[in-house]
N, C-alpha and C. Protein backbone atom coordinates (compact mmCIF):
# COMPACT_ATOMS: atom_id res chain seq x y z
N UNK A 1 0.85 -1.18 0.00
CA UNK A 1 0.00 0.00 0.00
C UNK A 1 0.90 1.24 0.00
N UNK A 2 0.48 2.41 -0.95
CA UNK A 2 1.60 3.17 -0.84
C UNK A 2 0.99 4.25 -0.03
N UNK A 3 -0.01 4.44 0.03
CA UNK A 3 -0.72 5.86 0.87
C UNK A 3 -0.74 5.09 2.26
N UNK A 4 -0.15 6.02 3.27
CA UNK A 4 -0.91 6.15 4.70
C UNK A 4 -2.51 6.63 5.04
N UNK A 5 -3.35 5.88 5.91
CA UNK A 5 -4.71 6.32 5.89
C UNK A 5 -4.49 6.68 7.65
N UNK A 6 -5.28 7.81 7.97
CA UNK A 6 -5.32 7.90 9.06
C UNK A 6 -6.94 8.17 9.34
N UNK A 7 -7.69 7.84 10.25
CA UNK A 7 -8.52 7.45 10.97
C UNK A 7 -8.99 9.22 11.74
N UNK A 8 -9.78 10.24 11.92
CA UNK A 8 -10.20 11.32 12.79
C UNK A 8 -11.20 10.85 13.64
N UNK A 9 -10.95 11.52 14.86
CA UNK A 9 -12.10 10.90 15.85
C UNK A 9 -13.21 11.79 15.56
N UNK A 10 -14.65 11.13 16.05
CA UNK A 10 -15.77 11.45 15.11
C UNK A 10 -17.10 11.58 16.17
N UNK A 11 -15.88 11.74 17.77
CA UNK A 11 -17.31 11.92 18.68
C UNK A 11 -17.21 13.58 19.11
N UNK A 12 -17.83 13.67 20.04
CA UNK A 12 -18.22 15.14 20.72
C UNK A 12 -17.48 15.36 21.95
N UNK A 13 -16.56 14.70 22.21
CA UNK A 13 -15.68 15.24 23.57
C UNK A 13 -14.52 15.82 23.23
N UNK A 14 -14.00 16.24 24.05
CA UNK A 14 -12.66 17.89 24.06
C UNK A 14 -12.03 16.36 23.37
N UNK A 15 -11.19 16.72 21.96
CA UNK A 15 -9.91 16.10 21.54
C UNK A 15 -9.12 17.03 20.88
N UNK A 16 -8.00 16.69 20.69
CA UNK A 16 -6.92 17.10 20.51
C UNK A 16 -6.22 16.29 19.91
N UNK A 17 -6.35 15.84 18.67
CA UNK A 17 -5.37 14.64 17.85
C UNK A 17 -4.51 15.35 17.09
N UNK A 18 -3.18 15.04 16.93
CA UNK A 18 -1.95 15.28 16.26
C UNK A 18 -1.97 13.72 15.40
N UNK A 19 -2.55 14.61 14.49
CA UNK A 19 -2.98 13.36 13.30
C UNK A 19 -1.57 12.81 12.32
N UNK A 20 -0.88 14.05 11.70
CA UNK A 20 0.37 14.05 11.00
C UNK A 20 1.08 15.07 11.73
N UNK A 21 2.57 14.82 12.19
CA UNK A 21 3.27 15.46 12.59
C UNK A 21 4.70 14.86 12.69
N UNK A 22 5.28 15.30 11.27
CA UNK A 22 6.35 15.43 10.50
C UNK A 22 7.08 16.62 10.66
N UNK A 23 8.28 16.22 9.62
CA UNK A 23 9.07 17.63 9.14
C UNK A 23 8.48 17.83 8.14
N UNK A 24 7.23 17.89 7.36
CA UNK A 24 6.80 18.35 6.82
C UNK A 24 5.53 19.40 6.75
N UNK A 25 4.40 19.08 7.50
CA UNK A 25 3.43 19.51 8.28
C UNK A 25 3.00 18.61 9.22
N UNK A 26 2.15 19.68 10.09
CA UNK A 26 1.56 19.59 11.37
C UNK A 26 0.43 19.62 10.91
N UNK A 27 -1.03 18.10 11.04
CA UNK A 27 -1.88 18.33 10.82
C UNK A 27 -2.68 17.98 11.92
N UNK A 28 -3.72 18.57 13.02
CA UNK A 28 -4.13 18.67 13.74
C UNK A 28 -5.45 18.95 14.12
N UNK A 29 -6.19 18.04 14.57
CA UNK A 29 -7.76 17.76 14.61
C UNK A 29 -8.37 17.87 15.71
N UNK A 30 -9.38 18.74 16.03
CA UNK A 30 -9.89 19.50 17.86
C UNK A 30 -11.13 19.21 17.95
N UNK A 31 -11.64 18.92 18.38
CA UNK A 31 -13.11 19.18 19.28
C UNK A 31 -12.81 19.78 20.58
N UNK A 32 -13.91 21.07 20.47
CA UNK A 32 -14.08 21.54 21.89
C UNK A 32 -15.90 22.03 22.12
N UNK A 33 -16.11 21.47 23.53
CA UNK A 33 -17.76 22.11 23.68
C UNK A 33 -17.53 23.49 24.02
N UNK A 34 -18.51 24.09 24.57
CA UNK A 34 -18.79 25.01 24.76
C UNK A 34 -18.00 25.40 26.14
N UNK A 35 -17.27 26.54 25.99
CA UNK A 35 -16.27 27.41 26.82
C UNK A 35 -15.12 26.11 26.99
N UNK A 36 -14.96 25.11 26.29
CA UNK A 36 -13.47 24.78 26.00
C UNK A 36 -12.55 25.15 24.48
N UNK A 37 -11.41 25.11 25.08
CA UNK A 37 -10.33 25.42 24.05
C UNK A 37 -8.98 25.30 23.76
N UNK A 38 -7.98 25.99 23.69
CA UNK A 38 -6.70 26.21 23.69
C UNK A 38 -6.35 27.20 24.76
N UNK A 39 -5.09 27.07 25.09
CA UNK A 39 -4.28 28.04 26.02
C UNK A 39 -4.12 29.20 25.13
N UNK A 40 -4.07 30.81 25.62
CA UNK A 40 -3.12 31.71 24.52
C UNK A 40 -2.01 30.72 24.52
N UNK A 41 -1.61 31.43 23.34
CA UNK A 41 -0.38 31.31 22.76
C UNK A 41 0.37 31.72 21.48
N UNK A 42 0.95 31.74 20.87
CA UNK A 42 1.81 32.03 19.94
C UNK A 42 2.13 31.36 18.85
N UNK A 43 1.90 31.28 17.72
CA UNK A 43 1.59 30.74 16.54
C UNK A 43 3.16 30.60 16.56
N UNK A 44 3.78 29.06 16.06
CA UNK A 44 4.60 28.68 16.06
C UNK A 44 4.96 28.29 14.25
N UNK A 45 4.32 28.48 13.63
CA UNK A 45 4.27 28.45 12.58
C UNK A 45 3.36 29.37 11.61
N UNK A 46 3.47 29.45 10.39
CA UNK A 46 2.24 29.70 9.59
C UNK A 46 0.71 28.65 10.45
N UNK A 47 -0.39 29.05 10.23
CA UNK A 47 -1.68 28.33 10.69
C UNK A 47 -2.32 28.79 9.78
N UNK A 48 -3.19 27.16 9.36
CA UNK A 48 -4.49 27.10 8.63
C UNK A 48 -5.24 26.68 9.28
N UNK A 49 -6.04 27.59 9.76
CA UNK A 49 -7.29 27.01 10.11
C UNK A 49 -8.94 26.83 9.89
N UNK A 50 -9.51 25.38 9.85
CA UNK A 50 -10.43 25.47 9.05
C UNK A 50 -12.00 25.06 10.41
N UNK A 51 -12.64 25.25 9.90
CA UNK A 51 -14.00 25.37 11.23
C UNK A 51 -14.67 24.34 10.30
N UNK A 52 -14.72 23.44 11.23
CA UNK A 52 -15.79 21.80 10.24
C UNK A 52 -17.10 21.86 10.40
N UNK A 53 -17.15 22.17 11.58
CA UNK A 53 -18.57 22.36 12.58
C UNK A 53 -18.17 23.45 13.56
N UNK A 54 -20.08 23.75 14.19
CA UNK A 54 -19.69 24.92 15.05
C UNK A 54 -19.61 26.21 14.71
N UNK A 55 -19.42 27.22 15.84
CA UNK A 55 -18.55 28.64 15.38
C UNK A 55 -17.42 28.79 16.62
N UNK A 56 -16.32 29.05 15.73
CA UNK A 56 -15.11 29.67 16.45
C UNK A 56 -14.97 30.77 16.97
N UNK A 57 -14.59 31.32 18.05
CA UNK A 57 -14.56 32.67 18.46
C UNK A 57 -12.88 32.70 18.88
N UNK A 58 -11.86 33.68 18.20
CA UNK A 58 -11.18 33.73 18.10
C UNK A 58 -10.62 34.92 18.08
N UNK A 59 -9.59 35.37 19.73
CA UNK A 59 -8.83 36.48 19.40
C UNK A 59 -7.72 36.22 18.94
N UNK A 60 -7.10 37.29 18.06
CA UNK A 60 -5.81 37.18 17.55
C UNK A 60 -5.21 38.92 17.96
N UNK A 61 -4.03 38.22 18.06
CA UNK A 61 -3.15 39.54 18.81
C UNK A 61 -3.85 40.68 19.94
N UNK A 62 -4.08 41.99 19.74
CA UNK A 62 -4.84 42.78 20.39
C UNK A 62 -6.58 42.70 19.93
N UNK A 63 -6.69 42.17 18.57
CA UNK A 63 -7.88 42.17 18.30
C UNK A 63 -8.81 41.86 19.30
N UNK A 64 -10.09 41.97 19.30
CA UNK A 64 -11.26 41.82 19.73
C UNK A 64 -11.79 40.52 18.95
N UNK A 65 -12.46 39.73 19.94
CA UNK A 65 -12.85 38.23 19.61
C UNK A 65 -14.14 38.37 18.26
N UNK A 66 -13.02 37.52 17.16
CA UNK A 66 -14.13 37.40 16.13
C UNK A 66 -14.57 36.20 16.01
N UNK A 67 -16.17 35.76 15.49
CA UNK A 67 -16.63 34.51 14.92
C UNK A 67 -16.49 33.98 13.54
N UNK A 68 -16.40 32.70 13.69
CA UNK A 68 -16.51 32.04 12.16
C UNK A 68 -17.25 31.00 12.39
N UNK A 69 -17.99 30.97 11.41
CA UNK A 69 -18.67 29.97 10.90
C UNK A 69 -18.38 28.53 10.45
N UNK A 70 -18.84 27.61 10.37
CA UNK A 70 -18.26 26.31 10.01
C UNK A 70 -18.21 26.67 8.26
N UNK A 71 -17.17 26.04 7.56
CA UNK A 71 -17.23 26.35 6.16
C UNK A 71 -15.59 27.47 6.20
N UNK A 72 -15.61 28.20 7.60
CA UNK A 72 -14.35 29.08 7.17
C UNK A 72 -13.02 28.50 7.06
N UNK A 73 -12.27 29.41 6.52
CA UNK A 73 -10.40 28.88 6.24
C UNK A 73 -10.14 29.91 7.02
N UNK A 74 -9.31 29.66 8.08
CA UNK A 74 -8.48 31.33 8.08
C UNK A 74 -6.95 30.64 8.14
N UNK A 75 -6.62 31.83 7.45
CA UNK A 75 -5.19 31.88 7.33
C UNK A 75 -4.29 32.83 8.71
N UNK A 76 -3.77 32.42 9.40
CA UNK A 76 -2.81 33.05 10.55
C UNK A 76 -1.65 33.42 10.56
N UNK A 77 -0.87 34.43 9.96
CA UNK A 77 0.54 34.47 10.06
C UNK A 77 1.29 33.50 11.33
N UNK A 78 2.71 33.44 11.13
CA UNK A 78 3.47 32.93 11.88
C UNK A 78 3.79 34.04 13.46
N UNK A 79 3.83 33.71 14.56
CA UNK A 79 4.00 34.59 15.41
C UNK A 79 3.05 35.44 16.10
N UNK A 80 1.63 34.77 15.84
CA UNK A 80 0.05 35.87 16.17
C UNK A 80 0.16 35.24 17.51
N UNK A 81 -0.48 36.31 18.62
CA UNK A 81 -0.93 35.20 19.76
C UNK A 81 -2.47 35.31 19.26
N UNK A 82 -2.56 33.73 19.84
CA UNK A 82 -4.08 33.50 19.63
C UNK A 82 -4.91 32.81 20.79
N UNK A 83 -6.20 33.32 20.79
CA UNK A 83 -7.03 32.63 21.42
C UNK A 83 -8.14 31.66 21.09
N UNK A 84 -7.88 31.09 21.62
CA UNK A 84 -9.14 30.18 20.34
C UNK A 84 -9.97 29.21 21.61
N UNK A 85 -11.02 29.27 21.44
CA UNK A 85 -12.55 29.17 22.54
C UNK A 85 -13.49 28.85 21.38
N UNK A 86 -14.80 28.16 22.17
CA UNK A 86 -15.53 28.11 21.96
C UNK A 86 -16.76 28.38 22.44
N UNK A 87 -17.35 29.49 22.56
CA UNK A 87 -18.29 30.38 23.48
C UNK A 87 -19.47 30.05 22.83
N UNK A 88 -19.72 28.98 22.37
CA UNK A 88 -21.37 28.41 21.50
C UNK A 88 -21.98 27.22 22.22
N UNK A 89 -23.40 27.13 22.15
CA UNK A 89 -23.54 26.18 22.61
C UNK A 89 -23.59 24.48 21.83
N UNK A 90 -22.83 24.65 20.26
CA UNK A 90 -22.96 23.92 19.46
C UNK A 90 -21.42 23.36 19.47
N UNK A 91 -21.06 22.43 19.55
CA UNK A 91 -19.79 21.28 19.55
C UNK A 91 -18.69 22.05 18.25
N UNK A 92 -17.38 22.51 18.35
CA UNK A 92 -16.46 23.13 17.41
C UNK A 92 -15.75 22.28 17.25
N UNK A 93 -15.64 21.83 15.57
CA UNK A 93 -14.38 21.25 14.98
C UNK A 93 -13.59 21.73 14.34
N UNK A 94 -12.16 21.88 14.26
CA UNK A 94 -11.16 22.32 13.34
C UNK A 94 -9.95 21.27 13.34
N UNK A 95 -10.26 21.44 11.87
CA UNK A 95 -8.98 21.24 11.49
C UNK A 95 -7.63 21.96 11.31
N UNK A 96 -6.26 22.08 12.21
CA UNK A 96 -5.65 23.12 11.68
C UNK A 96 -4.30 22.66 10.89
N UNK A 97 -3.83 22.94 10.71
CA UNK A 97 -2.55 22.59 9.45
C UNK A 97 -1.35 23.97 9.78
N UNK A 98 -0.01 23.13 10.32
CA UNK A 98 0.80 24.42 10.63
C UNK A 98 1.68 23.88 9.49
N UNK A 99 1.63 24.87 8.51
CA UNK A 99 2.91 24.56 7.08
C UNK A 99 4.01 26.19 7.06
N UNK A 100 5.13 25.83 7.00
CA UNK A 100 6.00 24.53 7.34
C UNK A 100 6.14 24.00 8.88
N UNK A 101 6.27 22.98 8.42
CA UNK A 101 5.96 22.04 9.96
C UNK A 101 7.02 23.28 11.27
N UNK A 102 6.97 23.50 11.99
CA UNK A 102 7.30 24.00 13.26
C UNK A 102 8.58 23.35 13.12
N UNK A 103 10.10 23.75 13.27
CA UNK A 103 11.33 23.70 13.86
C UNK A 103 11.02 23.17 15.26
N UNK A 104 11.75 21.46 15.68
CA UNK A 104 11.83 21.05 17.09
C UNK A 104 12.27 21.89 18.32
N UNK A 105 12.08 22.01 19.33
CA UNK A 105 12.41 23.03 20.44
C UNK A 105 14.18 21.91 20.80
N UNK A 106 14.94 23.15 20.63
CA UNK A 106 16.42 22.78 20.83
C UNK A 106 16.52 22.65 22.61
């Protein structure tokens, strides 16, 4: 077989799968309910992020918390701090994709 298949989990509890994570990209799969999420932090790479389900509420840098809709892409420079929550009462999926994969911590 020459393709790798990988498997996404497909229920409704907080996950956090590091699906592909290479020196090539970081591909990374979330569920969070309502008022769960991520820590701030600091975009360690370029970020793609895509909303499967749900709406995202998301600060970036000084901004003020914006929503997206399921269906969105956003694109994140390298180096944003971000917040990323889910303040809905509807289950949030994303997919995010950090290209190029993140440099290992020396």
């Amino acid at each position: 077989m020459v393709e790798q298949v990988f498997e996404l989990y497909t229920g409704n509890d907080k996950a956090v799968e590091k699906v592909i994570f290479d020196e090539n990209v970081h591909y990374i799969h979330m569920v969070f309910n309502k008022e769960e999420g991520l820590p701030e932090h600091f975009s360690n790479s370029n970020v793609y992020m895509t909303v499967v389900r749900g709406t995202l509420s998301i600060g970036l840098d000084d901004q003020e918390i914006h929503t997206y809709e399921k269906g969105t892409l956003l694109k994140i420079p390298y180096k944003t701090k971000m917040n990323v929550k889910n303040l809905h009462d509807e289950t949030l999926e994303l997919i995010v994709v950090k290209a190029p994969a993140p440099q290992a911590q020396q």
